[in-house]
Structure formats: structure tokens, C-alpha cells
C-alpha atoms as a PDB file:
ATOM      1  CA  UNK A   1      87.348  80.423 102.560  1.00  0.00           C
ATOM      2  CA  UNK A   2      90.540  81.774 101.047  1.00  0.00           C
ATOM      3  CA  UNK A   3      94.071  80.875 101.988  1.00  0.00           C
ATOM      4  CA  UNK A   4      96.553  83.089 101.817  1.00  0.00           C
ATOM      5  CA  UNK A   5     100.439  84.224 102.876  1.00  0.00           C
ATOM      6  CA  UNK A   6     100.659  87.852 103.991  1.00  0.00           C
ATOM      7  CA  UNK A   7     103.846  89.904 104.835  1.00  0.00           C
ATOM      8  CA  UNK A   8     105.329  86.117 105.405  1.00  0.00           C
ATOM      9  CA  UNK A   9     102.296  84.858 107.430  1.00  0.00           C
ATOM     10  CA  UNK A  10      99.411  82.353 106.379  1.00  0.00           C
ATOM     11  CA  UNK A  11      96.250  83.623 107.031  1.00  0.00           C
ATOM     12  CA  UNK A  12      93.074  82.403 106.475  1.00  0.00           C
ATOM     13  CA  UNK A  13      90.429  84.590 104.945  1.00  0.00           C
ATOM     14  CA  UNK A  14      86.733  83.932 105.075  1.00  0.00           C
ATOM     15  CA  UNK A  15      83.016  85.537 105.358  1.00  0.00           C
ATOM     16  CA  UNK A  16      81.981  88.801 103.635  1.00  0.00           C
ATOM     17  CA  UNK A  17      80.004  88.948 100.689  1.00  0.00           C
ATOM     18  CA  UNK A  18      81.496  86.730  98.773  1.00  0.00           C
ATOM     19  CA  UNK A  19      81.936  84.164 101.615  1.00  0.00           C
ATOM     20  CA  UNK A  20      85.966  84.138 101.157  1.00  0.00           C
ATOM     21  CA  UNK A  21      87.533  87.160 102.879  1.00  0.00           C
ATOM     22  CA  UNK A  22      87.812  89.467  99.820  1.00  0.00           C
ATOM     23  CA  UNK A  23      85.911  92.927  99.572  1.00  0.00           C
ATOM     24  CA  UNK A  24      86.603  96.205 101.979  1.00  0.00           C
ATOM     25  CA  UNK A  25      83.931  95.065 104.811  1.00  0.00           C
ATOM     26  CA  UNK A  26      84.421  95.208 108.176  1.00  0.00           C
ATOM     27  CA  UNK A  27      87.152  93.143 109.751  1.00  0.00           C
ATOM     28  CA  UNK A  28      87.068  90.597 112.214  1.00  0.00           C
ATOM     29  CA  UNK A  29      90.845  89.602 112.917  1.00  0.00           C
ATOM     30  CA  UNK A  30      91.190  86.232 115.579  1.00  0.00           C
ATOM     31  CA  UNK A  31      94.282  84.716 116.951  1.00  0.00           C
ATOM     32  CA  UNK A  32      94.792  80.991 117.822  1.00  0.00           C
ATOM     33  CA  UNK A  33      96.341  80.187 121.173  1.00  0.00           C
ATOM     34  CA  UNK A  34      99.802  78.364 122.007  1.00  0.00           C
ATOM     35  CA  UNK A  35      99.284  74.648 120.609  1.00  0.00           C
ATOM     36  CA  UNK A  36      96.513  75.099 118.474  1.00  0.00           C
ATOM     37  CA  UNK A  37      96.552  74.513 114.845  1.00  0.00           C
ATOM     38  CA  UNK A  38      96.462  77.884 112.782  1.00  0.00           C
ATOM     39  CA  UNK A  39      92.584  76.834 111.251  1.00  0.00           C
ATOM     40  CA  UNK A  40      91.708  76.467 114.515  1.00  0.00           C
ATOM     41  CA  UNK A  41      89.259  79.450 115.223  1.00  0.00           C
ATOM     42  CA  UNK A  42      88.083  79.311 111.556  1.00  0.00           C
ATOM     43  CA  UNK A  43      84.754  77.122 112.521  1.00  0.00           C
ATOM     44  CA  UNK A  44      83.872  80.519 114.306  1.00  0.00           C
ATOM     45  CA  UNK A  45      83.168  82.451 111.680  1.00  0.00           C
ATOM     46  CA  UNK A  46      80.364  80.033 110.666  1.00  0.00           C
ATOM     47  CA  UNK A  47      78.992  80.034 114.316  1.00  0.00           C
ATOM     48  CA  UNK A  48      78.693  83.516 114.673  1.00  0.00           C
ATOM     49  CA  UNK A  49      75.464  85.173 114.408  1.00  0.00           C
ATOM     50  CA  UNK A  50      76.856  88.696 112.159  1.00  0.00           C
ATOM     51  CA  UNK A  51      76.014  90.424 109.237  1.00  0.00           C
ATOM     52  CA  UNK A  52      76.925  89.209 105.937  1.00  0.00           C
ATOM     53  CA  UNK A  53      79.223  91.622 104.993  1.00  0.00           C
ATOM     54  CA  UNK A  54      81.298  90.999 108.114  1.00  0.00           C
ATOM     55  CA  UNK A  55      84.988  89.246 106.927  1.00  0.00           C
ATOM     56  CA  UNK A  56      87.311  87.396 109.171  1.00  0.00           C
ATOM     57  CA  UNK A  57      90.870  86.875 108.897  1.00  0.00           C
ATOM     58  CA  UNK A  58      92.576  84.090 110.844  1.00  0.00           C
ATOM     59  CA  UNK A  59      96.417  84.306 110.965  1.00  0.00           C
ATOM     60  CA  UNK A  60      98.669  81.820 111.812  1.00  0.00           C
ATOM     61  CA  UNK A  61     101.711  82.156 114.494  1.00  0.00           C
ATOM     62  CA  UNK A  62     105.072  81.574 112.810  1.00  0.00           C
ATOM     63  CA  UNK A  63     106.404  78.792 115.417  1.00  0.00           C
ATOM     64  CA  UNK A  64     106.293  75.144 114.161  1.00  0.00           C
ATOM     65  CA  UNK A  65     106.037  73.441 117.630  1.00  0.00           C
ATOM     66  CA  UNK A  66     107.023  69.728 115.486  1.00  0.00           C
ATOM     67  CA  UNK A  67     109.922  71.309 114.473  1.00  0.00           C
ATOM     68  CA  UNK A  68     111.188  71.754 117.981  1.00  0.00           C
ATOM     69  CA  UNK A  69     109.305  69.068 119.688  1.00  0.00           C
ATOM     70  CA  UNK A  70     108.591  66.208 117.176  1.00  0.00           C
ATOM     71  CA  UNK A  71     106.178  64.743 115.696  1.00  0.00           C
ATOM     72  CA  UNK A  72     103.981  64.308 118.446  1.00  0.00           C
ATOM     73  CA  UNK A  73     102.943  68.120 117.557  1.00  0.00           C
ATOM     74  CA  UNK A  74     102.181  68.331 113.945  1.00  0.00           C
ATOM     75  CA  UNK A  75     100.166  70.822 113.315  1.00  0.00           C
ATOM     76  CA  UNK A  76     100.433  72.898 116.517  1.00  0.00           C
ATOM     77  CA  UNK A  77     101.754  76.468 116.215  1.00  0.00           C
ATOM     78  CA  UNK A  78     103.011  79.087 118.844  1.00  0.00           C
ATOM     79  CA  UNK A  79     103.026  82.848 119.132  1.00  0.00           C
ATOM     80  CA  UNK A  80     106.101  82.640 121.756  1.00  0.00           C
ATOM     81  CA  UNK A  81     107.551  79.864 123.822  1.00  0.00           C
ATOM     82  CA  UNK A  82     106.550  79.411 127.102  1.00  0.00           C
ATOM     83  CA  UNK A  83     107.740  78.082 130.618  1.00  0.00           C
ATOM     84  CA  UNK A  84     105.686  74.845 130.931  1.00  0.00           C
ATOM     85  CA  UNK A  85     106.819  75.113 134.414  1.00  0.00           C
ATOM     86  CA  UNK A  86     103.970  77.935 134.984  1.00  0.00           C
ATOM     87  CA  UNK A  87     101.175  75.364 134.382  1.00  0.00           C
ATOM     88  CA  UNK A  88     102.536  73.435 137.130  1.00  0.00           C
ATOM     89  CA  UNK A  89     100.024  73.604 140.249  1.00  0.00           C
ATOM     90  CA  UNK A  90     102.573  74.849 142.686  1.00  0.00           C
ATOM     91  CA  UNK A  91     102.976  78.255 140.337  1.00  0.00           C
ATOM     92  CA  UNK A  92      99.008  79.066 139.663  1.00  0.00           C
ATOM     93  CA  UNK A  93      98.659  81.610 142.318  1.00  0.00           C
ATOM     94  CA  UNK A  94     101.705  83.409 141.173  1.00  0.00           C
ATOM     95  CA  UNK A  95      99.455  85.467 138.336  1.00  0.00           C
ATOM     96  CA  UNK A  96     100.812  88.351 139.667  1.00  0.00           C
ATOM     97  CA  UNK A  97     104.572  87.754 139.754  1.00  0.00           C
ATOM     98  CA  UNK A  98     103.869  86.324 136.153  1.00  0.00           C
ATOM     99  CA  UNK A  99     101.773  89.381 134.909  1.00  0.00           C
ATOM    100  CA  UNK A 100     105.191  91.195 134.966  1.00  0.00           C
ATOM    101  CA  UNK A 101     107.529  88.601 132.256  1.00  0.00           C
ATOM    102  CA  UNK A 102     107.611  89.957 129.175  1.00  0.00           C
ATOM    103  CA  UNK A 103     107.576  86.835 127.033  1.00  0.00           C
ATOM    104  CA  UNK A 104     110.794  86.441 124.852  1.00  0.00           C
ATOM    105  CA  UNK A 105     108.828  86.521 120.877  1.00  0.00           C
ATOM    106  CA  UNK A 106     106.384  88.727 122.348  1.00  0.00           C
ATOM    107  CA  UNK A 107     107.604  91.562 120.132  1.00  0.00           C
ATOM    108  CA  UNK A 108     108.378  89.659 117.300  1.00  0.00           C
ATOM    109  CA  UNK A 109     105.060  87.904 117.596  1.00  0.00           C
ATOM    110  CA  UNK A 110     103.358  91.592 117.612  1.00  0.00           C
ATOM    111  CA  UNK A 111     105.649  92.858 114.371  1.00  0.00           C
ATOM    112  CA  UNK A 112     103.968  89.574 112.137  1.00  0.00           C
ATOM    113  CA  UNK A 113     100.529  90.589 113.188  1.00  0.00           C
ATOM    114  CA  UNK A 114     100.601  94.114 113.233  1.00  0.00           C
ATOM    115  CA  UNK A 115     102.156  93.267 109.748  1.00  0.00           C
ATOM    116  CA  UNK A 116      99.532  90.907 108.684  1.00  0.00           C
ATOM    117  CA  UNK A 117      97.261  93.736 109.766  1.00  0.00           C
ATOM    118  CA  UNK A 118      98.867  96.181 107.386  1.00  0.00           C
ATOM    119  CA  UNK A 119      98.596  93.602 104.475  1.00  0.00           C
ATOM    120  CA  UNK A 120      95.304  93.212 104.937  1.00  0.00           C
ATOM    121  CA  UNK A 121      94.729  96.941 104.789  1.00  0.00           C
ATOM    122  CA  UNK A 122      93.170  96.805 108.472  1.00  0.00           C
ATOM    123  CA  UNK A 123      91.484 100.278 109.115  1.00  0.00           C
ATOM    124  CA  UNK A 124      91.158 100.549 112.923  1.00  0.00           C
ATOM    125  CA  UNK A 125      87.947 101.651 112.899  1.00  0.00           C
ATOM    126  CA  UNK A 126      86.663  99.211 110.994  1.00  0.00           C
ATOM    127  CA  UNK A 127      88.546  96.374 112.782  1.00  0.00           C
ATOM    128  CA  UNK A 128      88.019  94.197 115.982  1.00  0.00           C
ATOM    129  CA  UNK A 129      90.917  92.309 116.625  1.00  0.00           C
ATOM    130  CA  UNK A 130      90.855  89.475 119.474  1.00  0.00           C
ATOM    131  CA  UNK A 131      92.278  85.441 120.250  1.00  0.00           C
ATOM    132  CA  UNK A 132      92.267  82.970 122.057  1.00  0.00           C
ATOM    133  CA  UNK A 133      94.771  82.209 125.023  1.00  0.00           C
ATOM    134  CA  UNK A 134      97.963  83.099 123.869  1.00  0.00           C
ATOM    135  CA  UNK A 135      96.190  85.309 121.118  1.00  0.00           C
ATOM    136  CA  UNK A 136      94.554  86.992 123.594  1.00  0.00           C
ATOM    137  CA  UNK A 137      97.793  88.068 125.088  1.00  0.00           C
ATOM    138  CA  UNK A 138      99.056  89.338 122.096  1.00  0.00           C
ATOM    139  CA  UNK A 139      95.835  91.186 121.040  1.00  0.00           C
ATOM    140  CA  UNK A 140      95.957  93.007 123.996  1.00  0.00           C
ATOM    141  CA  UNK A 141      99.091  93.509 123.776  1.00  0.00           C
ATOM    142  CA  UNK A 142      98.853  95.273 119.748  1.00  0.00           C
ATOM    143  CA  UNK A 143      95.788  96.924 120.910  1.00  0.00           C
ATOM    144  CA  UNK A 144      97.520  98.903 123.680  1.00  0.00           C
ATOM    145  CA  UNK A 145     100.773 100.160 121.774  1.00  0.00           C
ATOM    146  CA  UNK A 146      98.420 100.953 118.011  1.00  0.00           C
ATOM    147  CA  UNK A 147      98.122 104.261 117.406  1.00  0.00           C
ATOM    148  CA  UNK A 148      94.492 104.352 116.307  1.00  0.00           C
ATOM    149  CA  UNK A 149      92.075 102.378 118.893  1.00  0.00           C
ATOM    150  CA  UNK A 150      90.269  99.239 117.217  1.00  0.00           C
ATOM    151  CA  UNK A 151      86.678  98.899 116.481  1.00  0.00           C
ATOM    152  CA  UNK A 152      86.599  96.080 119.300  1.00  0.00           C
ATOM    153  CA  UNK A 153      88.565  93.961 121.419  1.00  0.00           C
ATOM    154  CA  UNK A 154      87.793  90.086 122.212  1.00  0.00           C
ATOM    155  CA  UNK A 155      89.887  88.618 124.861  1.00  0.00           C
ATOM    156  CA  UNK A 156      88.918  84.766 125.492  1.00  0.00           C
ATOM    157  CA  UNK A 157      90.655  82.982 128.115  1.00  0.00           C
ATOM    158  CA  UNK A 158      93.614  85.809 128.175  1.00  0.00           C
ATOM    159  CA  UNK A 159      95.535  87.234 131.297  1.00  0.00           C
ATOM    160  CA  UNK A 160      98.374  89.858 131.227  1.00  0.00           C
ATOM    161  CA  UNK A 161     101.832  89.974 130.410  1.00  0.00           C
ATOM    162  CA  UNK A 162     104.575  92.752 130.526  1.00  0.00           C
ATOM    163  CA  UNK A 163     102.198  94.268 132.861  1.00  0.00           C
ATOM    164  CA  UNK A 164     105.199  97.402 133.199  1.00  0.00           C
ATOM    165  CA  UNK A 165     104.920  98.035 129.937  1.00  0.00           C
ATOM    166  CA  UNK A 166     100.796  98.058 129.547  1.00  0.00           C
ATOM    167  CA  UNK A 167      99.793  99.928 132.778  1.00  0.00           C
ATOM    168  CA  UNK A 168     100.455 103.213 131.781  1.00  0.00           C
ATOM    169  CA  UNK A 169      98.786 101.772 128.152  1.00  0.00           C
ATOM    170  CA  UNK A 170      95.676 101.237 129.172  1.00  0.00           C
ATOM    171  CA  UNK A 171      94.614 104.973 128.958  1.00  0.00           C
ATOM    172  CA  UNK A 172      94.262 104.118 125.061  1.00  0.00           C
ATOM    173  CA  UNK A 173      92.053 101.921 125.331  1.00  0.00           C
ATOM    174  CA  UNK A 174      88.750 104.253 126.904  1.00  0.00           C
ATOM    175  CA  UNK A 175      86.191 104.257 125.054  1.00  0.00           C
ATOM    176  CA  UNK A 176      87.480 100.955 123.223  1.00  0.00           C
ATOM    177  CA  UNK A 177      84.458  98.037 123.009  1.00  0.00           C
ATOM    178  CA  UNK A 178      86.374  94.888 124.899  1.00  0.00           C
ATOM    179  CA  UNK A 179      84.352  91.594 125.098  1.00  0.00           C
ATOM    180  CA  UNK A 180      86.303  89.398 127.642  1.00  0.00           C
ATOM    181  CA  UNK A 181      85.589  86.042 128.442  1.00  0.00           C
ATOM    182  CA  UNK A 182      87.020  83.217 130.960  1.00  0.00           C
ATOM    183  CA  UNK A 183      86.203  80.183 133.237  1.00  0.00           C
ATOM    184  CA  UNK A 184      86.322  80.284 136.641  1.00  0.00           C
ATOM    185  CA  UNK A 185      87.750  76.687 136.477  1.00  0.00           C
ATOM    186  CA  UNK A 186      90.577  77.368 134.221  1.00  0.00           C
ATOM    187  CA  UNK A 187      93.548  75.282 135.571  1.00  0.00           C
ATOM    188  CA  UNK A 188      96.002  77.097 133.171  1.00  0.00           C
ATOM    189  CA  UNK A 189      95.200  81.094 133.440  1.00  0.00           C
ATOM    190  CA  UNK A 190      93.755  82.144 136.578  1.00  0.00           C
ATOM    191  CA  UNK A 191      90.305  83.494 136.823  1.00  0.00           C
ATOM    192  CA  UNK A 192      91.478  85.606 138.679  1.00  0.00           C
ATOM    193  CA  UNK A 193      94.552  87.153 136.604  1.00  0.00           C
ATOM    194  CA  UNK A 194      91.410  87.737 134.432  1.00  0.00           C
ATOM    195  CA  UNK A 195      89.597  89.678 137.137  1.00  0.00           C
ATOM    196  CA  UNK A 196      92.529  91.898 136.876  1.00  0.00           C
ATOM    197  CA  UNK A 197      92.437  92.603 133.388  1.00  0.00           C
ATOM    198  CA  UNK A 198      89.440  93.617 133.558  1.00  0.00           C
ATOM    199  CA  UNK A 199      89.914  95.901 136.193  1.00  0.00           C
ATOM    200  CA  UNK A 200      92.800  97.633 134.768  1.00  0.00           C
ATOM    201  CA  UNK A 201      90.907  98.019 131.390  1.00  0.00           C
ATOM    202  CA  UNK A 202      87.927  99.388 133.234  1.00  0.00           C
ATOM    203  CA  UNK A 203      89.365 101.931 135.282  1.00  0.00           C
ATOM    204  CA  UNK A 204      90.698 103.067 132.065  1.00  0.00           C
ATOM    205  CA  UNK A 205      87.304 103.459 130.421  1.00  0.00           C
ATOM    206  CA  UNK A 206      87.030 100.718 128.404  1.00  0.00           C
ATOM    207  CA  UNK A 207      83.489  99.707 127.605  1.00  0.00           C
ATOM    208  CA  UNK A 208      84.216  96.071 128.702  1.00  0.00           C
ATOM    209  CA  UNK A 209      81.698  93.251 129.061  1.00  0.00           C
ATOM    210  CA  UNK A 210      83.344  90.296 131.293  1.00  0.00           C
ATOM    211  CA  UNK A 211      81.422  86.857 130.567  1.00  0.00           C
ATOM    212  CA  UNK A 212      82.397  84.263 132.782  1.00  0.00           C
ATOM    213  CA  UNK A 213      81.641  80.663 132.951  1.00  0.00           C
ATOM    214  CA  UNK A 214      81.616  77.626 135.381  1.00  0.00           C
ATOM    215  CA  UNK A 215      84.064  75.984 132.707  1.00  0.00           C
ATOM    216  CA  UNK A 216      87.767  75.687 132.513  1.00  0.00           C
ATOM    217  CA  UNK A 217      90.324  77.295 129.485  1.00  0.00           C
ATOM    218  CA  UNK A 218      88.117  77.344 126.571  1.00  0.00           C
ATOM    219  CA  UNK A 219      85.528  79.190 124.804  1.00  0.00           C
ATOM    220  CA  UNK A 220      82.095  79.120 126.156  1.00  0.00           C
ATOM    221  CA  UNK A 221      79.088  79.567 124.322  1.00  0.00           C
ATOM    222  CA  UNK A 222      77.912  82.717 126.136  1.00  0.00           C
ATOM    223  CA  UNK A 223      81.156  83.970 125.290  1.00  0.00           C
ATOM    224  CA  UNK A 224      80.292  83.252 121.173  1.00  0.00           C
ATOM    225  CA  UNK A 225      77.010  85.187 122.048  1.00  0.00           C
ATOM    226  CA  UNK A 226      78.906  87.700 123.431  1.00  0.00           C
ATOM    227  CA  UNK A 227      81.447  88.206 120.757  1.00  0.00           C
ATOM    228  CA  UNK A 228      78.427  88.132 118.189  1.00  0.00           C
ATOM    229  CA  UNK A 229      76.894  91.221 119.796  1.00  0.00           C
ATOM    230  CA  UNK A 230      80.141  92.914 120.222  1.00  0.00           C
ATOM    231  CA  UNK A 231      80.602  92.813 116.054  1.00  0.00           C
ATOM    232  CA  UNK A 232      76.721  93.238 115.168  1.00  0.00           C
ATOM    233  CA  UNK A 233      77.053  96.339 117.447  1.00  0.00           C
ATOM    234  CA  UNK A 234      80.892  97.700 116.145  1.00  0.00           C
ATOM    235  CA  UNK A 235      79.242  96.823 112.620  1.00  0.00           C
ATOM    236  CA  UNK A 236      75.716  97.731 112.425  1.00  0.00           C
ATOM    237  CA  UNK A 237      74.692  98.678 108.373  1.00  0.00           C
END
């Protein structure tokens, strides 16, 4: 593994050939979720059944969550702030009304990447681009307004946001391999805001495989599978 800063950002490179990130193979490109260290999706990399040649790249969001929380968060690292009050149980069936808030960051947080992705000399076609969470937000959120559709899409434990903006988006994403994943137990996303991103990216023609699970807001092991597949098949030799 290699780390590195690009266009401002730390990123973590890994796999390929030479088992670091360098080289001009394919691209796997995953993004941590609100909280989560930026290393935290590296382990992946090693857990995924792909071809050799495949390299991943693991950027890390720009918010220091100790720096405006304490302590108490070392480590932990944020794409955009969020309204904790969301999370509270009286607001989970409100997916809908908060499918529609476009996150204050959420643009900056889309510059870095789509930055990062630049840096990295990211060809489209040769690049699946994904997260976790929060990073799942954002990935969709890239992959709707880029100009060139992605080799893949991986959306684990996502939902929607800016929904105004997307829906008339979607359109570029037919054709577009999507591997989404969530639990039907998630107490933080609802399974069902899922169920609706999957619809909208369907209708659209997205090629989308939706793996769900009895768990609640992480990532599942049918959903590694999953993912697997979706690169061996974007990435075939």
C-alpha cells in the first residue's frame, strides 16, 4: 500500500501489480462514510476476490471531526456535516422529505473527489467508483453530473440526497453497472429510501443488482461477493 496526497487530499493507494496502487490498471475508487477513519475501507481490497491487476484508491474526506468535536473523535473524518437530529427515531420515516436537502459540503465534497479522480488520471471507462454511507451519497452523486459514465457503480448502505437535482440525472446512468447493497434493519438509512434508489436508477436503465440483507448499516458479506463480481465482470483480461 502507498500513501499519498492528491490535489490536497490523502489517498490511499493499493493492489495492482505491484501490490501498491501504481501502474495504469483498472481502477477501483471507494469512499469511507461520515465517522469513519479515512483507512477504513482499505482491508477491502485484500478481501476481494479480483484480478491482480485491479488497483484501488481510497481517499480520505477533508473534515477533521476532532477538530470540531474533540478528542473523543480522533481519527474520524466527514464528507459534509450532518443533522444528527435525522437519526433520531421520530425522523426515520421522513426519507422522503430528506431525499430532497441538498447537504451544505455536498459540492465541495464532490470538487475534492472529482479532483482526486483527475489526479489519479481516472479514465471512466476504466473506473468503478463507489462508498460507503456517506460515500455512497457522494458517489452517486459524481456519477450522475460526470460527463463520461463509469465502468461501475457500488452503493453500500447509501440513500438519496438533492433528489431535485438527480431526477432528471439519472438518464446518464443507463446502461451504467450499479451494485447496491443495504440492510433491511438499518436504523440510520431506511431500507426503504434504498428501495427508491433503486427504482429511480432502474427505470433509467441502469444494470443494477440490489443485495439486501437481514442486517443493519454495514457491509454484508453478500454485498463483498457482489462487489467482487461487479469488478471481475467491468474488468475481465
Amino acid at each position: 500500500m502507498k500513501d499519498v496526497v492528491i490535489a490536497g487530499s490523502r489517498v490511499r493507494l493499493a493492489g495492482g501489480e505491484s501490490r501498491d496502487g501504481s501502474g495504469d490498471g483498472p481502477l477501483v475508487v471507494l469512499l469511507h462514510g461520515f465517522g469513519a477513519p479515512g483507512d477504513d475501507l482499505v482491508p477491502l481490497f485484500r478481501q476481494l476476490d479480483v484480478p491482480r491487476h485491479v488497483r484501488f484508491a481510497f481517499p480520505e474526506a477533508l473534515i477533521d471531526l476532532a477538530e470540531l468535536a474533540g478528542p473523543g473523535y480522533a481519527g474520524a473524518r466527514a464528507w459534509w456535516m450532518i443533522d444528527p437530529s435525522w437519526f433520531l427515531p421520530e425522523n426515520q420515516g421522513k426519507h422522503a422529505e430528506r431525499a430532497k436537502l441538498v447537504p451544505e459540503g455536498l459540492a465541495e465534497a464532490r470538487a475534492r473527489v472529482v479532483a482526486v479522480l483527475e489526479g489519479l488520471r481516472a479514465k471512466p471507462e476504466t473506473t468503478i467508483l463507489g462508498g460507503f454511507s456517506q460515500g455512497a451519497m457522494l458517489s452517486t452523486d459524481i456519477a450522475l453530473r460526470a460527463e463520461k459514465p463509469f465502468a461501475g457503480l457500488t452503493l453500500m448502505s447509501g440513500s438519496i440526497v438533492a433528489l431535485d437535482e438527480w431526477q432528471p440525472l439519472f438518464a446518464r446512468l443507463k446502461g451504467v453497472r450499479v451494485m447496491q447493497s443495504h440492510g433491511r434493519g438499518d436504523p440510520i438509512l431506511p431500507f426503504a429510501a434504498a428501495e427508491r434508489l433503486r427504482d429511480f436508477m432502474k427505470s433509467a436503465g441502469a444494470d443494477v443488482r440490489f443485495v439486501e440483507f437481514a442486517g443493519g448499516h454495514t457491509i454484508s458479506n453478500g454485498a463483498l461477493d457482489a462487489l467482487a463480481k461487479l469488478v471481475r465482470d467491468a474488468f475481465a483480461e
